[in-house]
C-alpha atoms as a PDB file:
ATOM      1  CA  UNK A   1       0.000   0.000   0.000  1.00  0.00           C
ATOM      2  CA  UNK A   2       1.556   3.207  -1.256  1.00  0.00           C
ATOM      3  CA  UNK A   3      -0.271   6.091   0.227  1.00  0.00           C
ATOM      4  CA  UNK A   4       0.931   9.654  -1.709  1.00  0.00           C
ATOM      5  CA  UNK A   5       0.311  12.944   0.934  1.00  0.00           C
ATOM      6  CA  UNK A   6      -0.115  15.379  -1.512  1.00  0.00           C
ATOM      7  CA  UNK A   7       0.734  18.363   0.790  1.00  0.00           C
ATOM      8  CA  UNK A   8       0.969  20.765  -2.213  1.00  0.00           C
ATOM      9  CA  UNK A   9      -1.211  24.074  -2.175  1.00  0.00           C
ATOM     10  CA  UNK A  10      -1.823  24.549  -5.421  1.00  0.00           C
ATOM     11  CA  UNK A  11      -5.057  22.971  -6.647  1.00  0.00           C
ATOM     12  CA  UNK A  12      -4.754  22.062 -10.409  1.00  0.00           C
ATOM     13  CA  UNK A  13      -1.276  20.483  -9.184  1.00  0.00           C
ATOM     14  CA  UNK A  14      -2.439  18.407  -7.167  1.00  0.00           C
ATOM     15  CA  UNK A  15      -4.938  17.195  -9.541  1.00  0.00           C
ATOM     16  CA  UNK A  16      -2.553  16.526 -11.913  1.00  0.00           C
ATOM     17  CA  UNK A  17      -0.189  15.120 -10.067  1.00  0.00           C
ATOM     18  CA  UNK A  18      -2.930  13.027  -8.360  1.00  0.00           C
ATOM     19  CA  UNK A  19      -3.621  12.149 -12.271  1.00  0.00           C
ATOM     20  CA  UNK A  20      -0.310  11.081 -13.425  1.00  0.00           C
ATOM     21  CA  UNK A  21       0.516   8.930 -10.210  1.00  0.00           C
ATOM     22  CA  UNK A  22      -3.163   7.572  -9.654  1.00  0.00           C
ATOM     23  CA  UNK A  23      -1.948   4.049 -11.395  1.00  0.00           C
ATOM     24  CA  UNK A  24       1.094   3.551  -8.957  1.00  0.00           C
ATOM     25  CA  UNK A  25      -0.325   4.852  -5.613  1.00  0.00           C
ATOM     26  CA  UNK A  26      -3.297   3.013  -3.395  1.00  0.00           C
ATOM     27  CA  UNK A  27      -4.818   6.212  -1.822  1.00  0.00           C
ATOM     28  CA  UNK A  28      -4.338  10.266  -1.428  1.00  0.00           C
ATOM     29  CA  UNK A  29      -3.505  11.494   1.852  1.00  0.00           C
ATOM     30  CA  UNK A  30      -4.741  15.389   1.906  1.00  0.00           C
ATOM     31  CA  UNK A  31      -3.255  17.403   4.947  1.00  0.00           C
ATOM     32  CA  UNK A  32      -4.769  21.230   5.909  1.00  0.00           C
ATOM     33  CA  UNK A  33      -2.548  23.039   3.390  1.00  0.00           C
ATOM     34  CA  UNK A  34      -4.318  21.535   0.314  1.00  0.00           C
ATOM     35  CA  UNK A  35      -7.677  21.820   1.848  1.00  0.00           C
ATOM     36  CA  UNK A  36      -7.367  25.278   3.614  1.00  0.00           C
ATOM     37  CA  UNK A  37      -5.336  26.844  -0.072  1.00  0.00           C
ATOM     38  CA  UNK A  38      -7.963  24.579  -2.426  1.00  0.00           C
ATOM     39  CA  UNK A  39     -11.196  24.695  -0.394  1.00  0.00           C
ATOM     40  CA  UNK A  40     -12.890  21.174   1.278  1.00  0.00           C
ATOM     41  CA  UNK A  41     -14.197  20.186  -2.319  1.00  0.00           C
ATOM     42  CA  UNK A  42     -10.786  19.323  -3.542  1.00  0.00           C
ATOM     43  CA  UNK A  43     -11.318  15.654  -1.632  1.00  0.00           C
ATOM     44  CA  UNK A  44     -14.227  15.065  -3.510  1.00  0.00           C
ATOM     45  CA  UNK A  45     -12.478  16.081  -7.320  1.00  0.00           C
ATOM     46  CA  UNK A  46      -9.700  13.840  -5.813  1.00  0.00           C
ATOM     47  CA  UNK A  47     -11.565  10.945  -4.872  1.00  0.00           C
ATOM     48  CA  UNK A  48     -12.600  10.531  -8.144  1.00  0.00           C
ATOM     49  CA  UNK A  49      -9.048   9.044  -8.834  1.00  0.00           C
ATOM     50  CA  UNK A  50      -8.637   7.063  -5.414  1.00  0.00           C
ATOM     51  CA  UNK A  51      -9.704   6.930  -2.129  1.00  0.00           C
ATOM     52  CA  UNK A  52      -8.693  10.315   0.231  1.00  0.00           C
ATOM     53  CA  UNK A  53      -7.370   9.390   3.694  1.00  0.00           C
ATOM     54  CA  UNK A  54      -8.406  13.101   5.465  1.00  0.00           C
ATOM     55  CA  UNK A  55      -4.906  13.711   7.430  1.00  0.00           C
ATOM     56  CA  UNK A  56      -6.566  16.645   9.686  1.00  0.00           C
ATOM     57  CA  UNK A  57      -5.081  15.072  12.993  1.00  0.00           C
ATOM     58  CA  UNK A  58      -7.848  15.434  15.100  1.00  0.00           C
ATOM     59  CA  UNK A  59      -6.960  16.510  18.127  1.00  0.00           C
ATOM     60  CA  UNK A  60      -9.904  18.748  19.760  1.00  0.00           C
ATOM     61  CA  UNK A  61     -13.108  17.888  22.133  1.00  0.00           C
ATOM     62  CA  UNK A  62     -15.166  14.989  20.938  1.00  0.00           C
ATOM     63  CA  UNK A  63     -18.423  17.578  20.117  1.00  0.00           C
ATOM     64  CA  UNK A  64     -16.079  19.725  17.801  1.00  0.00           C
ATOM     65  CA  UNK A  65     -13.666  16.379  16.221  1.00  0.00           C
ATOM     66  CA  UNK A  66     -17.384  14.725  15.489  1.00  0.00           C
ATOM     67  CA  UNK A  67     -18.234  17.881  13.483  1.00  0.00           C
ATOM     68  CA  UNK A  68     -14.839  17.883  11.460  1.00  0.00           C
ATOM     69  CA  UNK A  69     -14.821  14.232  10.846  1.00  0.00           C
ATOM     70  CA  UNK A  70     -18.370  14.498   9.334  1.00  0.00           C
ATOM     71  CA  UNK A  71     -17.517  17.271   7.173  1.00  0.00           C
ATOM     72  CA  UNK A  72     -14.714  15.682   5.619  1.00  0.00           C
ATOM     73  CA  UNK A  73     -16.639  12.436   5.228  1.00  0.00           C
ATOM     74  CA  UNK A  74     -19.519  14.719   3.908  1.00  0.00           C
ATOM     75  CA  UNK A  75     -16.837  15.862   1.250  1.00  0.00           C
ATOM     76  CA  UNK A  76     -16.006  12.180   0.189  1.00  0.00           C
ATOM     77  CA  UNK A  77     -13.228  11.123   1.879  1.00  0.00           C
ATOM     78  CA  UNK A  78     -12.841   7.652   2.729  1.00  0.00           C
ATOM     79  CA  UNK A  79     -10.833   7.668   6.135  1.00  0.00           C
ATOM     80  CA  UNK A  80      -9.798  10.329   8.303  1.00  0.00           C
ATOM     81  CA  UNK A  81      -6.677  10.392  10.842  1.00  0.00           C
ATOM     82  CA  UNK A  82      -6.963  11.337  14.733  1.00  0.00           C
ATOM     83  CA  UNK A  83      -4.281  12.188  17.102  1.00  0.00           C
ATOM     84  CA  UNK A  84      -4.376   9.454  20.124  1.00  0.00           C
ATOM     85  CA  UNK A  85      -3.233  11.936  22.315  1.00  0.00           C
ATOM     86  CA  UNK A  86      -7.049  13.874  22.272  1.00  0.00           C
ATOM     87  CA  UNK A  87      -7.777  10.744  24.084  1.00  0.00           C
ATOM     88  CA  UNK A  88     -10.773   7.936  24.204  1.00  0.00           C
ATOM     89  CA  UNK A  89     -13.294   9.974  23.740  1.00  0.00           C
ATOM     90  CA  UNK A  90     -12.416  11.931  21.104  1.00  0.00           C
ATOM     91  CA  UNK A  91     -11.151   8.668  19.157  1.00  0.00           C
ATOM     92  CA  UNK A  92     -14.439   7.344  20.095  1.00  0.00           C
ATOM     93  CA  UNK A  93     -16.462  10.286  18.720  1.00  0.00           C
ATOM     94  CA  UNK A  94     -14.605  10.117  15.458  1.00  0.00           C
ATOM     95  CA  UNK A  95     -15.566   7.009  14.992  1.00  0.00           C
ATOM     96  CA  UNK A  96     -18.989   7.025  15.272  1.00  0.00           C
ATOM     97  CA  UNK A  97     -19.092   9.494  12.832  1.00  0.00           C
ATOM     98  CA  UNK A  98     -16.749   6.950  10.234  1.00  0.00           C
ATOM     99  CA  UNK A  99     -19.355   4.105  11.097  1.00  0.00           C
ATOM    100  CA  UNK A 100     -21.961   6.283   9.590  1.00  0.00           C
ATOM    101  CA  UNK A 101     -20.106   6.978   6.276  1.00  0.00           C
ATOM    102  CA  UNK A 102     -18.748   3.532   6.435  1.00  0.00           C
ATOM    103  CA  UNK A 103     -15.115   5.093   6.771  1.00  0.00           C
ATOM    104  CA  UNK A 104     -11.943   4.337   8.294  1.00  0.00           C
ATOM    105  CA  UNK A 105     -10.241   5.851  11.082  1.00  0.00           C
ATOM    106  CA  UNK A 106      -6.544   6.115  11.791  1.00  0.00           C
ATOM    107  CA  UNK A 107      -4.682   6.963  15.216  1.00  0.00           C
ATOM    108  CA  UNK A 108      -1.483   8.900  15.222  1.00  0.00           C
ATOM    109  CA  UNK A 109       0.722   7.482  17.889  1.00  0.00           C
ATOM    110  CA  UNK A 110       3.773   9.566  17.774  1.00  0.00           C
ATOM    111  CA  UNK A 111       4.558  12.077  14.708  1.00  0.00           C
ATOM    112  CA  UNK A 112       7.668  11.215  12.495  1.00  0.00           C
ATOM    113  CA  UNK A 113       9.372  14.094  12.999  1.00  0.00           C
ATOM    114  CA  UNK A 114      11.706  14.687  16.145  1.00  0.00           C
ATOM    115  CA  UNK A 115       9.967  16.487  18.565  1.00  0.00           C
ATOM    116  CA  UNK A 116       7.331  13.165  18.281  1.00  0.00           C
ATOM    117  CA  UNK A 117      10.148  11.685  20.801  1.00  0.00           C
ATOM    118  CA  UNK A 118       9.489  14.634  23.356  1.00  0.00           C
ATOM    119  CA  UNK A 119       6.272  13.342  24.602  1.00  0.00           C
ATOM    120  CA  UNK A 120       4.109  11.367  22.271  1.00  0.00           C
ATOM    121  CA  UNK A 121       6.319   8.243  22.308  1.00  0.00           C
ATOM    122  CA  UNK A 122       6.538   8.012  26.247  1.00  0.00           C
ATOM    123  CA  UNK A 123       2.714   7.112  25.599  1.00  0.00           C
ATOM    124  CA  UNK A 124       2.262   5.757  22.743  1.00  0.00           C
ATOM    125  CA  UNK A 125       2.009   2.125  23.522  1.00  0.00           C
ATOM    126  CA  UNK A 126      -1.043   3.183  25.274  1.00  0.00           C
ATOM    127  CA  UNK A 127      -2.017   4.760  22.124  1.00  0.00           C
ATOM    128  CA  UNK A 128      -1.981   1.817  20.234  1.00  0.00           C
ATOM    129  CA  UNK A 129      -4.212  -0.229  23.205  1.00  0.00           C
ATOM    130  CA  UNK A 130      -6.924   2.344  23.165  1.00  0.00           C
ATOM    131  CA  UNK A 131      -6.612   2.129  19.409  1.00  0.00           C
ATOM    132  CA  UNK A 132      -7.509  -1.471  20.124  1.00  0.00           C
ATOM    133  CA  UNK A 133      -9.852  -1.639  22.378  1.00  0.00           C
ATOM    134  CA  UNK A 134     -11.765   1.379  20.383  1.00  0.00           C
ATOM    135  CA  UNK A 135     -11.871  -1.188  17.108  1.00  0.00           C
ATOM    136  CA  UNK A 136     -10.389   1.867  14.540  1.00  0.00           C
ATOM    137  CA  UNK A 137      -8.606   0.466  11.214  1.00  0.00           C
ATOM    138  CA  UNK A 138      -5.461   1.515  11.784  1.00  0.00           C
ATOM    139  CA  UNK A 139      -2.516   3.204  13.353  1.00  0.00           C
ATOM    140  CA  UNK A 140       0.239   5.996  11.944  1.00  0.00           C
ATOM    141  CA  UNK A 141       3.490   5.181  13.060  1.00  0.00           C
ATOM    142  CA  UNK A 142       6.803   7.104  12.497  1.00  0.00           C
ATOM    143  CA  UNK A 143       8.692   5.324   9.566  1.00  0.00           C
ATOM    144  CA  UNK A 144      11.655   7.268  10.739  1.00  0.00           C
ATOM    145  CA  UNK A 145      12.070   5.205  13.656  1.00  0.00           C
ATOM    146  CA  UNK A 146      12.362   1.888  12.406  1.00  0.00           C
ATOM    147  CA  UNK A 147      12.490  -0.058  15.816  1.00  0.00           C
ATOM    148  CA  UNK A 148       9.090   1.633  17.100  1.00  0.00           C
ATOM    149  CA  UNK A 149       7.214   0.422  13.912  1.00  0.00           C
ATOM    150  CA  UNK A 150       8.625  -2.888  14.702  1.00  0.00           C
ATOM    151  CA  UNK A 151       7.459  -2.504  18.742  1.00  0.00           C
ATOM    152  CA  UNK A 152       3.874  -0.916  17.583  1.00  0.00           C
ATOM    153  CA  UNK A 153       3.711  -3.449  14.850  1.00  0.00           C
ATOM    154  CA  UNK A 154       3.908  -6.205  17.683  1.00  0.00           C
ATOM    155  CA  UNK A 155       1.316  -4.397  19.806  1.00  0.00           C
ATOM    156  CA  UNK A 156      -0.939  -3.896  17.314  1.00  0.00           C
ATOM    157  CA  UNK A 157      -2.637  -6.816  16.258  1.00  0.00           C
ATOM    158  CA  UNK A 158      -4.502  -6.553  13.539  1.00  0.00           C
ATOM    159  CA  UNK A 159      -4.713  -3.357  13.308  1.00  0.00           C
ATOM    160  CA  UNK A 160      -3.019  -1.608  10.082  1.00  0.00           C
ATOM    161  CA  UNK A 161       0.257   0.043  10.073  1.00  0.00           C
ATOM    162  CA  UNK A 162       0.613   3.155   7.929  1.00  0.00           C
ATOM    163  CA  UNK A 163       4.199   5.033   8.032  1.00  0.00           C
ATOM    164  CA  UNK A 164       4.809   8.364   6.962  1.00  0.00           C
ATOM    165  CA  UNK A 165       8.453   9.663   7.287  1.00  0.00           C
ATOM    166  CA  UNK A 166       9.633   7.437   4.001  1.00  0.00           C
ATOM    167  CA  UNK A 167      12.853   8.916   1.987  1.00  0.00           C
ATOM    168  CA  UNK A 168      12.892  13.025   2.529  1.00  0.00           C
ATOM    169  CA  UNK A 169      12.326  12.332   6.393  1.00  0.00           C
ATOM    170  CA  UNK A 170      15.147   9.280   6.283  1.00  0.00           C
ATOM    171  CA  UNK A 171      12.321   6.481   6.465  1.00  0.00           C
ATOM    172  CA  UNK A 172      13.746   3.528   4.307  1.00  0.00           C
ATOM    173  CA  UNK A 173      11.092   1.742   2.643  1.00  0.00           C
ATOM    174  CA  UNK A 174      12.664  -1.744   3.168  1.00  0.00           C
ATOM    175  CA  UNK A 175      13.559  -1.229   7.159  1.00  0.00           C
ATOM    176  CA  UNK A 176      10.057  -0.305   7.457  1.00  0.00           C
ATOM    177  CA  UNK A 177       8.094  -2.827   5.580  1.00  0.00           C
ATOM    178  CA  UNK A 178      10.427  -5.689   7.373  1.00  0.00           C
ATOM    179  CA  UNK A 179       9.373  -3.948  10.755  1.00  0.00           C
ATOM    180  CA  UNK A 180       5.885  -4.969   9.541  1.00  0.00           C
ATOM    181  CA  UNK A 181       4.295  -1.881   8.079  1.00  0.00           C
ATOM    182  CA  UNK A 182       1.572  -2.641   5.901  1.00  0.00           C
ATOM    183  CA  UNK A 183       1.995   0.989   3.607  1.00  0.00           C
ATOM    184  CA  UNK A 184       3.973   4.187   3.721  1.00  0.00           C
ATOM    185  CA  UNK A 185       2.544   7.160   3.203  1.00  0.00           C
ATOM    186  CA  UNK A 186       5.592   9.380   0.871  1.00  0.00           C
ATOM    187  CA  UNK A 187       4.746  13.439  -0.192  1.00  0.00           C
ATOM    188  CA  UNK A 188       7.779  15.406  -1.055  1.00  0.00           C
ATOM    189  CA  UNK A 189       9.908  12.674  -2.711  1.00  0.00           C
ATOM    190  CA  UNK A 190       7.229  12.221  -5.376  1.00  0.00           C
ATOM    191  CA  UNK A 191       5.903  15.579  -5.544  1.00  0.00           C
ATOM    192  CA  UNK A 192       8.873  17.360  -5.652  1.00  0.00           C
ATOM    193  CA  UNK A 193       9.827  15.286  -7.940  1.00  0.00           C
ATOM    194  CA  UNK A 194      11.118  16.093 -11.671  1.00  0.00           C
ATOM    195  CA  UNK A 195       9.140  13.071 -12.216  1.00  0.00           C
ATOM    196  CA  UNK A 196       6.431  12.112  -9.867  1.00  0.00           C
ATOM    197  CA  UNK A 197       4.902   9.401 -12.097  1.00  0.00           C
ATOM    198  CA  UNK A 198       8.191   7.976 -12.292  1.00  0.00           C
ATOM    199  CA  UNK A 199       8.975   7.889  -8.435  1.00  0.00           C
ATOM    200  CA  UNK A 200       6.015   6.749  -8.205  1.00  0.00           C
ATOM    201  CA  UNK A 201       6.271   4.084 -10.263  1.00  0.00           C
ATOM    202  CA  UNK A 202       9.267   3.125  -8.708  1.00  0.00           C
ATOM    203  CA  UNK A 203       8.566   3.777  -5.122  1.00  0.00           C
ATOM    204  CA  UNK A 204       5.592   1.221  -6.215  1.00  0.00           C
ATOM    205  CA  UNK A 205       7.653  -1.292  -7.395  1.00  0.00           C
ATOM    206  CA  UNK A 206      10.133  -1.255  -4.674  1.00  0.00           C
ATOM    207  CA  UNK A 207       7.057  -1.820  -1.773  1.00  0.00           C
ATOM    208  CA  UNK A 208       5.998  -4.413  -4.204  1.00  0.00           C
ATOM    209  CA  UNK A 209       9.587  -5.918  -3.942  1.00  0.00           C
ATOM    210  CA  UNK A 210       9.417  -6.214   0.057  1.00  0.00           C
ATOM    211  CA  UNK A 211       5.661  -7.181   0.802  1.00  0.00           C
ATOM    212  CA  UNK A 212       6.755 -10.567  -1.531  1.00  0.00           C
ATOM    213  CA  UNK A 213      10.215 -10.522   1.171  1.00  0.00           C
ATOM    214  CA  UNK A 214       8.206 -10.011   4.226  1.00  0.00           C
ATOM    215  CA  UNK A 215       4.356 -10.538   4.060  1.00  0.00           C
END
């Protein structure tokens, strides 16, 4: 599963670069500065190509996340992503509102980036047992940390592992399907591409390669 985050702000590119890469790629992730520069109806123009994983992070009260979850599954997207940290009943709330649109629901357990070491990894085992015990789809785990995907991965069940952080962060796409991943989620190193069809293409082929290694 190749997931692109098309975290561009322009709105024909990312509809043509959703386009050209549509073939290669298994779903769109769109992130606030697409939606906020492109307006909320750019998930429904790119749905038409594949499904759109809304990547708002929900982090607020359950009243308010219930409100932004149904608006994005109002606007066709297929699963949203909630930070773990809001808590139970925020998680909870979200996913009432996915049952509805019969949509998934992903739960962020500690960002890629550094500063996802400060305080969201001293918790996010508990993340991923909530996550559980809630019954989402899925989990986000930091690709760029190769050893927690493999911990998470073993604490997850069968819940699925998406991992963004792949290439431009220093994610490597073998390490990370080996630690069990089941698809990385890659932006820049497509989009900023010369090429993204190409690195697509071959970003495809190389998760291709390891899910016949390791699944």
């Amino acid at each position: 599963m190749l997931v692109l985050a098309l975290d561009v702000t322009d709105r024909k590119r990312a509809n043509e670069i959703a386009e050209i890469t549509s073939k290669y790629i298994s779903a769109i992730k769109v992130n606030y500065p697409l939606v906020l520069s492109a307006g909320i109806q750019i998930i429904e123009e790119l749905s038409e190509l594949k499904p759109v994983i809304a990547d708002f992070k929900i982090s607020d009260i359950p009243y308010t996340s219930s409100l932004i979850a149904e608006i994005a599954f109002d606007s066709g997207a297929d699963g949203i992503i909630v930070h773990g940290f809001a808590g139970s009943d925020t998680v909870s709330a979200v996913k009432k509102v996915a049952e509805r649109h019969d949509g998934e629901v992903y739960v962020v357990t500690e960002l890629s980036s550094e500063g996802g070491t400060e305080f969201m990894a001293k918790h996010s085992d508990e993340i991923v047992e909530m996550a559980k015990r809630i019954g989402v789809h899925g989990i986000i785990a930091p690709a760029t940390r190769a050893e927690r995907v493999r911990e998470l991965r073993e604490k997850a069940g069968r819940l699925k592992l998406l991992c963004p952080g792949i290439i431009t962060q220093g994610g490597s796409i073998d390490e990370i399907m080996k630690a069990g991943a089941d698809g990385i989620i890659v932006g820049r190193a497509i989009y900023s591409s010369p090429s993204p069809e190409k690195e697509a293409e071959k970003i495809s082929r190389l998760v291709q390669g390891c899910l016949k290694k390791y699944k």
